[in-house]
C-alpha atoms as a PDB file:
ATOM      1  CA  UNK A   1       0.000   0.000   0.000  1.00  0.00           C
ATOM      2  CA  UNK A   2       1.059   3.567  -0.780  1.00  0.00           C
ATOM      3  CA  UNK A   3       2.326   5.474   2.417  1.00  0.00           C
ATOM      4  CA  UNK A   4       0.089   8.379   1.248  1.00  0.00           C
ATOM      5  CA  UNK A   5      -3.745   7.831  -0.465  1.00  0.00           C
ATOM      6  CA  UNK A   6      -4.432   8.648  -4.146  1.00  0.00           C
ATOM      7  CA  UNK A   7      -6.943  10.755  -3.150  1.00  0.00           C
ATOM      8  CA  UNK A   8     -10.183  11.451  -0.576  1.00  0.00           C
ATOM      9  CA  UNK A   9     -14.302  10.951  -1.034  1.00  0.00           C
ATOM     10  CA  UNK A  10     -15.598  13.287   0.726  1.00  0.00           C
ATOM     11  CA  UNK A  11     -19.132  13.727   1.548  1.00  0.00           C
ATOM     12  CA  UNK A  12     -21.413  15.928   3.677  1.00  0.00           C
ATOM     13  CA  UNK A  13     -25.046  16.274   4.040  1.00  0.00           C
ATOM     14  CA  UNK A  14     -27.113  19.517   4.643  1.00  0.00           C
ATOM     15  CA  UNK A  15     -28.486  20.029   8.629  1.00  0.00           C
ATOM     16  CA  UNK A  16     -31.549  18.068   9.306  1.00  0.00           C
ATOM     17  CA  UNK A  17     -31.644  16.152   6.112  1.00  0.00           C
ATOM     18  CA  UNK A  18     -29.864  12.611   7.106  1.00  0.00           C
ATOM     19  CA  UNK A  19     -31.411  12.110  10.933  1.00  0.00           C
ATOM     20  CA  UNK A  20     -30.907   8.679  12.012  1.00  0.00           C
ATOM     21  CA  UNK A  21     -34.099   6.739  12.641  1.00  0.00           C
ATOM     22  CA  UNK A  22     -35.448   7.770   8.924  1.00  0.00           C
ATOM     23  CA  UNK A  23     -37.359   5.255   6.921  1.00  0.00           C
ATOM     24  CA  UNK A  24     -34.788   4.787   4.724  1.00  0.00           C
ATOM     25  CA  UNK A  25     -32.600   3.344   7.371  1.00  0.00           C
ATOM     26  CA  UNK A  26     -29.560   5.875   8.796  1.00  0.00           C
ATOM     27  CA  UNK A  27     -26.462   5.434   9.846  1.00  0.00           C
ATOM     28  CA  UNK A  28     -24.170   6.022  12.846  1.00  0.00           C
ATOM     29  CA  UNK A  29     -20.186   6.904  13.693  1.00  0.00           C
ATOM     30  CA  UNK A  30     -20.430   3.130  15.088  1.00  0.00           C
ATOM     31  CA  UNK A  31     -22.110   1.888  11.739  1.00  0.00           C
ATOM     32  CA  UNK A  32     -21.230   3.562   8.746  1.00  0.00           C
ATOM     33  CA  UNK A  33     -18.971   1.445   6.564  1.00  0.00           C
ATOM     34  CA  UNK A  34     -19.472   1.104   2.783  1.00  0.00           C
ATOM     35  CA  UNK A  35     -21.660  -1.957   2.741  1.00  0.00           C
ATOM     36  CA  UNK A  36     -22.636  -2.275   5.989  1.00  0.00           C
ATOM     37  CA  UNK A  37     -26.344  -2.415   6.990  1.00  0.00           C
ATOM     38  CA  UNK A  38     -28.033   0.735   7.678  1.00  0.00           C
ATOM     39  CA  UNK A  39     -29.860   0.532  11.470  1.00  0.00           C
ATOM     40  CA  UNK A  40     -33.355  -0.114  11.672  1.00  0.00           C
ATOM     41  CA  UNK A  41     -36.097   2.956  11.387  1.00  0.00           C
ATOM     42  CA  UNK A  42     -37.000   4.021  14.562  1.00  0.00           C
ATOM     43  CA  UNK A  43     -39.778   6.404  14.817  1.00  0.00           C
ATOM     44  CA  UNK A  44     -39.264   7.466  18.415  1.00  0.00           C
ATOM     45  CA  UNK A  45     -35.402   8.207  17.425  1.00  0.00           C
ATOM     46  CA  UNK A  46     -36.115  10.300  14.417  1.00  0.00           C
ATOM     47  CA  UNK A  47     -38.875  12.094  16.630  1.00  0.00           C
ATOM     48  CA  UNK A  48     -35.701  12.683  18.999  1.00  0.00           C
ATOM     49  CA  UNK A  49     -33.551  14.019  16.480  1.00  0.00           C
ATOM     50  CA  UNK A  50     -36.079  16.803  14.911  1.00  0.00           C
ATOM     51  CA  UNK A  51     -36.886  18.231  18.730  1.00  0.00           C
ATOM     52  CA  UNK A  52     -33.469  18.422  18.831  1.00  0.00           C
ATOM     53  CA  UNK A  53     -32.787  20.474  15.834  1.00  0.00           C
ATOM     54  CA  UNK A  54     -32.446  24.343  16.187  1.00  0.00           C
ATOM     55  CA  UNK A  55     -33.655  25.340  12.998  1.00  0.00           C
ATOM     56  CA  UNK A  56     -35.710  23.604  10.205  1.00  0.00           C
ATOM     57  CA  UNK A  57     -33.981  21.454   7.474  1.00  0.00           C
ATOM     58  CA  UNK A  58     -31.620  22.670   4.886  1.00  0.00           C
ATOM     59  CA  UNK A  59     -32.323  21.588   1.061  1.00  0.00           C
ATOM     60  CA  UNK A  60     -30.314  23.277  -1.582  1.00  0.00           C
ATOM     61  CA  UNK A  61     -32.012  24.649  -4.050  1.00  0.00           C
ATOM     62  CA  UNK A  62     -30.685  24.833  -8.181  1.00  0.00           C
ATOM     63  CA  UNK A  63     -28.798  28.040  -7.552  1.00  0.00           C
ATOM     64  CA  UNK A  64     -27.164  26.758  -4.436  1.00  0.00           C
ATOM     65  CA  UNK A  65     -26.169  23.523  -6.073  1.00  0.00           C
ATOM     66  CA  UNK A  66     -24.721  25.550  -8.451  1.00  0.00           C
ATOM     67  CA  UNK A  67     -22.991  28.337  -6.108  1.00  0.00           C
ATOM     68  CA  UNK A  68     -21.622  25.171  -4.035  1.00  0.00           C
ATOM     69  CA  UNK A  69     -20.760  23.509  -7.283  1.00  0.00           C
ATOM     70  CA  UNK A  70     -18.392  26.555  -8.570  1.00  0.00           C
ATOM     71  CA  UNK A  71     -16.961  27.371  -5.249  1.00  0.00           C
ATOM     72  CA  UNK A  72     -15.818  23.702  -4.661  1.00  0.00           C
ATOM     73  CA  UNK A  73     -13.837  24.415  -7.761  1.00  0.00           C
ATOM     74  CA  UNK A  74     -12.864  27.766  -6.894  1.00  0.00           C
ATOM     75  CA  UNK A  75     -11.476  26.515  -3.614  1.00  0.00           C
ATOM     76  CA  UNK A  76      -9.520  23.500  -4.868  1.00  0.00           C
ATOM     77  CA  UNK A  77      -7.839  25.492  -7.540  1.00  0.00           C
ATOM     78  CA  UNK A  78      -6.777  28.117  -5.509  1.00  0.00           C
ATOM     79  CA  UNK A  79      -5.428  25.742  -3.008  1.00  0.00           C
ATOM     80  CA  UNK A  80      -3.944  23.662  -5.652  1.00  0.00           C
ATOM     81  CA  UNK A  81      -5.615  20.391  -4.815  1.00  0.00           C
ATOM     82  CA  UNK A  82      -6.716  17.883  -7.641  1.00  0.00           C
ATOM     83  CA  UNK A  83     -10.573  17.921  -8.072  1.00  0.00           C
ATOM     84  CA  UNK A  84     -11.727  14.678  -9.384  1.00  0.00           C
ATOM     85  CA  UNK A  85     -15.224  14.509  -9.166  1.00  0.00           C
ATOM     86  CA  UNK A  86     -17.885  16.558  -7.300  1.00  0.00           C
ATOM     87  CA  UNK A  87     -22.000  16.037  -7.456  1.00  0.00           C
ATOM     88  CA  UNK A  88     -23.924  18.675  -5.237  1.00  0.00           C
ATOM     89  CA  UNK A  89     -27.504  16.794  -4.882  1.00  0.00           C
ATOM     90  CA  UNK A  90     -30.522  18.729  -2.747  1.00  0.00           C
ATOM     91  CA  UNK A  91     -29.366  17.216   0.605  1.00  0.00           C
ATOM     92  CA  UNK A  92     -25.757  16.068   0.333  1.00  0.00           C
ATOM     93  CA  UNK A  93     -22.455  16.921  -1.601  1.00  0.00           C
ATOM     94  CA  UNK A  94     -19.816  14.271  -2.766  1.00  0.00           C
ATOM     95  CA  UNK A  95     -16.339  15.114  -3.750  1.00  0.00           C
ATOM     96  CA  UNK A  96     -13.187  13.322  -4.536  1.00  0.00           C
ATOM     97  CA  UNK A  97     -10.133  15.345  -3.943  1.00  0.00           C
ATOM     98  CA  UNK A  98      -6.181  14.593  -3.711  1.00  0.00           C
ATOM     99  CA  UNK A  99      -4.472  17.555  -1.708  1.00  0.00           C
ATOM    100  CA  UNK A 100      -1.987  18.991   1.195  1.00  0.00           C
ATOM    101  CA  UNK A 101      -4.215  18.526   4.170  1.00  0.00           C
ATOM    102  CA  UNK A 102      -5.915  16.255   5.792  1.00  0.00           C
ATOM    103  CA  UNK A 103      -9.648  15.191   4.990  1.00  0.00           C
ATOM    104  CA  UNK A 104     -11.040  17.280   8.016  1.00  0.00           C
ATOM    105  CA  UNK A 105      -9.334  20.053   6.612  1.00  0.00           C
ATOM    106  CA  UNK A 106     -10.455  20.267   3.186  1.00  0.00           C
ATOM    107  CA  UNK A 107     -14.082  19.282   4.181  1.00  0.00           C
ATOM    108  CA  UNK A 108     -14.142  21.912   6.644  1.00  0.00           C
ATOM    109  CA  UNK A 109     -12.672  24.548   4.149  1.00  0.00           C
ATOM    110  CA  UNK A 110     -14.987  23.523   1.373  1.00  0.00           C
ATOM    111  CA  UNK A 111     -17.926  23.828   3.597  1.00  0.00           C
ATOM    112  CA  UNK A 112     -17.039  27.231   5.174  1.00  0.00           C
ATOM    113  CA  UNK A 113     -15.963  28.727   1.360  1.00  0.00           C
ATOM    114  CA  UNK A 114     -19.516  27.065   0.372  1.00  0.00           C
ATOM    115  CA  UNK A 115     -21.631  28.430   3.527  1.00  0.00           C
ATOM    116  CA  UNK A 116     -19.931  32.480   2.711  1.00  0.00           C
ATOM    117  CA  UNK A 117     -20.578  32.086  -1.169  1.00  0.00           C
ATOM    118  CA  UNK A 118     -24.483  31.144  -0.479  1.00  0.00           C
ATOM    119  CA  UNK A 119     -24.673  34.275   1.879  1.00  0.00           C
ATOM    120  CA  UNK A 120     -23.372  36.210  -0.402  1.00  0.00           C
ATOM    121  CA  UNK A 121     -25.344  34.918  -3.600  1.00  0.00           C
ATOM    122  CA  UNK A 122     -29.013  34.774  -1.580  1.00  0.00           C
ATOM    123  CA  UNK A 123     -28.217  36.753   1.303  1.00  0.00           C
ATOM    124  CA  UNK A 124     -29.119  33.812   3.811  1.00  0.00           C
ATOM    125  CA  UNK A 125     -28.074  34.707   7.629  1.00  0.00           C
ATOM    126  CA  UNK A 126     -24.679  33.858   8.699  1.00  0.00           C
ATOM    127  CA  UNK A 127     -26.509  32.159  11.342  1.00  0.00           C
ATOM    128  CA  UNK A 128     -28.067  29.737   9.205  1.00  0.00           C
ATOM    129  CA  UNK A 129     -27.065  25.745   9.846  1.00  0.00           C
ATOM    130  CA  UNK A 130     -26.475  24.449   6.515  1.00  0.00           C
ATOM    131  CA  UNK A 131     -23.954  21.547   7.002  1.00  0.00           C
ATOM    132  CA  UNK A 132     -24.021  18.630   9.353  1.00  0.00           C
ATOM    133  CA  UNK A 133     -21.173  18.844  12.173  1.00  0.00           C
ATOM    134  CA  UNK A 134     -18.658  16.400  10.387  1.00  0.00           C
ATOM    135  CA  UNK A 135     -19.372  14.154   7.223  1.00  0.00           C
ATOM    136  CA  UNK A 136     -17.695  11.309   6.374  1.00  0.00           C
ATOM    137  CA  UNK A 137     -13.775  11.475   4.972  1.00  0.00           C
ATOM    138  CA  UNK A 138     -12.926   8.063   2.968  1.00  0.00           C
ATOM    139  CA  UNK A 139      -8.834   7.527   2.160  1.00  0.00           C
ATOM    140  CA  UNK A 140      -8.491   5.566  -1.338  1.00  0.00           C
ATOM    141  CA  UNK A 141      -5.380   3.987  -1.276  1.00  0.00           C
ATOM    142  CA  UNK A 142      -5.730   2.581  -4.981  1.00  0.00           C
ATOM    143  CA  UNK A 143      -6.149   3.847  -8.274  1.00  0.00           C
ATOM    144  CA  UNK A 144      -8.478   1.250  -8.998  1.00  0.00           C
ATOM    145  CA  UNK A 145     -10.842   2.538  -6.189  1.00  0.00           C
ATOM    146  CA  UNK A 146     -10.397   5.837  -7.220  1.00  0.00           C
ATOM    147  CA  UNK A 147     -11.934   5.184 -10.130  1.00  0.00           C
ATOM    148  CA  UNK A 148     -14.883   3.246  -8.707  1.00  0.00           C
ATOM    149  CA  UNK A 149     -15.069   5.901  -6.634  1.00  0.00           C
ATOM    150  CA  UNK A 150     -15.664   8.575  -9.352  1.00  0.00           C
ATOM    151  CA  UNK A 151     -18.186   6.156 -11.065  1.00  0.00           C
ATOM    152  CA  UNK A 152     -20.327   6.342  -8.353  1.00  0.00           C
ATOM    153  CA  UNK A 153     -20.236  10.183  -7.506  1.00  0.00           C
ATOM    154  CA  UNK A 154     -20.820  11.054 -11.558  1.00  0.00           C
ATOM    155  CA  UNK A 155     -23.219   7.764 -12.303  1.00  0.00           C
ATOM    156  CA  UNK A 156     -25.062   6.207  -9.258  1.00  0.00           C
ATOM    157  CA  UNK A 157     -26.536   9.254  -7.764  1.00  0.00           C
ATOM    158  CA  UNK A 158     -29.700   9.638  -9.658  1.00  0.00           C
ATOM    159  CA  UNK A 159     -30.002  12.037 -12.025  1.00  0.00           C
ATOM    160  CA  UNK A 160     -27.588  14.412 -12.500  1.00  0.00           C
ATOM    161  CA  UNK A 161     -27.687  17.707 -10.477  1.00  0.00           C
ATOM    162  CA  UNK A 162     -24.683  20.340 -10.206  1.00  0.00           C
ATOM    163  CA  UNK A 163     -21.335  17.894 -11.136  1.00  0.00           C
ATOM    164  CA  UNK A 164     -17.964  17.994 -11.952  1.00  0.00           C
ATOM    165  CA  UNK A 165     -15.636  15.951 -13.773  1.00  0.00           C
ATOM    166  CA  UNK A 166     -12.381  16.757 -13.359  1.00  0.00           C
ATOM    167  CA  UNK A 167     -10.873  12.802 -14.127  1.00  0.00           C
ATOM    168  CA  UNK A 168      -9.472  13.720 -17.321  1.00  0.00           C
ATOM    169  CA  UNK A 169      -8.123  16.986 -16.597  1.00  0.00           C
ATOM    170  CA  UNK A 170      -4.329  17.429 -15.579  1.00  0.00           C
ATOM    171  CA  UNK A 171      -3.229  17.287 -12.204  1.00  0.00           C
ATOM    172  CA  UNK A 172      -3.043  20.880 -10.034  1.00  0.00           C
END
């Protein structure tokens, strides 16, 4: 195995969108492998979660895919990190990126550059939860992965919202 990963999948969902307890089945930081089964719907957990919640669900919208979309970009060029494939859907964003930092690190830039451009574009409070706390930051080790990887951001999500494919482009 390489002593540093090809690249990271990225992905974080928007606040109140992904509670655990859905019907859909959720996950949890105990239970949230690729392939592993999602926990049980539980009614009286999902009622939980929403009491909890200090402000009501965040969906993006066309214009925020898009604003997300282009900053992504924006961000990883600037910072010089390789962008290989992003998909901004209503309720969650995916990205595959190789760079400097850690996973943590480029999520948590990525999110805050995305959170200022959609103030700016819509005017939405600064106050406004848009992002769960964390998200979850996959290392792929293998180029083989990486590609599998990129197949399912760009062509197992549904139909296509705000994407990128930078696969073919040079590297940073």
């Amino acid at each position: 195995m390489p002593s540093q990963p090809v690249a990271y999948f990225l992905t974080f969902t928007t606040y109140g969108t992904w509670l655990q307890g859905r019907e859909e089945g959720s996950v949890s930081r105990g239970n949230n492998d690729y392939g592993q089964p999602v926990l049980q719907p539980d009614e009286s957990l999902l009622k939980y979660q929403r009491r909890a919640m200090s402000q009501p669900e965040y969906r993006l919208d066309e214009k925020r895919r898009e604003v997300v979309l282009n900053t992504i970009v924006e961000v990883a060029k600037y910072r010089g990190w390789k962008l290989w494939a992003v998909h901004v859907r209503s309720n969650h964003v995916h990205i595959i990126v190789t760079g400097d930092a850690t996973p943590e690190k480029l999520m948590r830039d990525f999110k805050a550059w995305c959170s200022r451009r959609i103030r700016e574009a819509t005017g939405e409070a600064a106050e406004r939860n848009r992002w769960t706390e964390h998200g979850s930051t996959r290392y792929l080790w293998m180029e083989e992965t990486l590609r599998d990887k990129i197949a399912y951001v760009l062509e197992n999500q549904g139909e296509r919202m705000a994407w990128f494919d930078g696969s073919s482009e040079p590297d940073a």
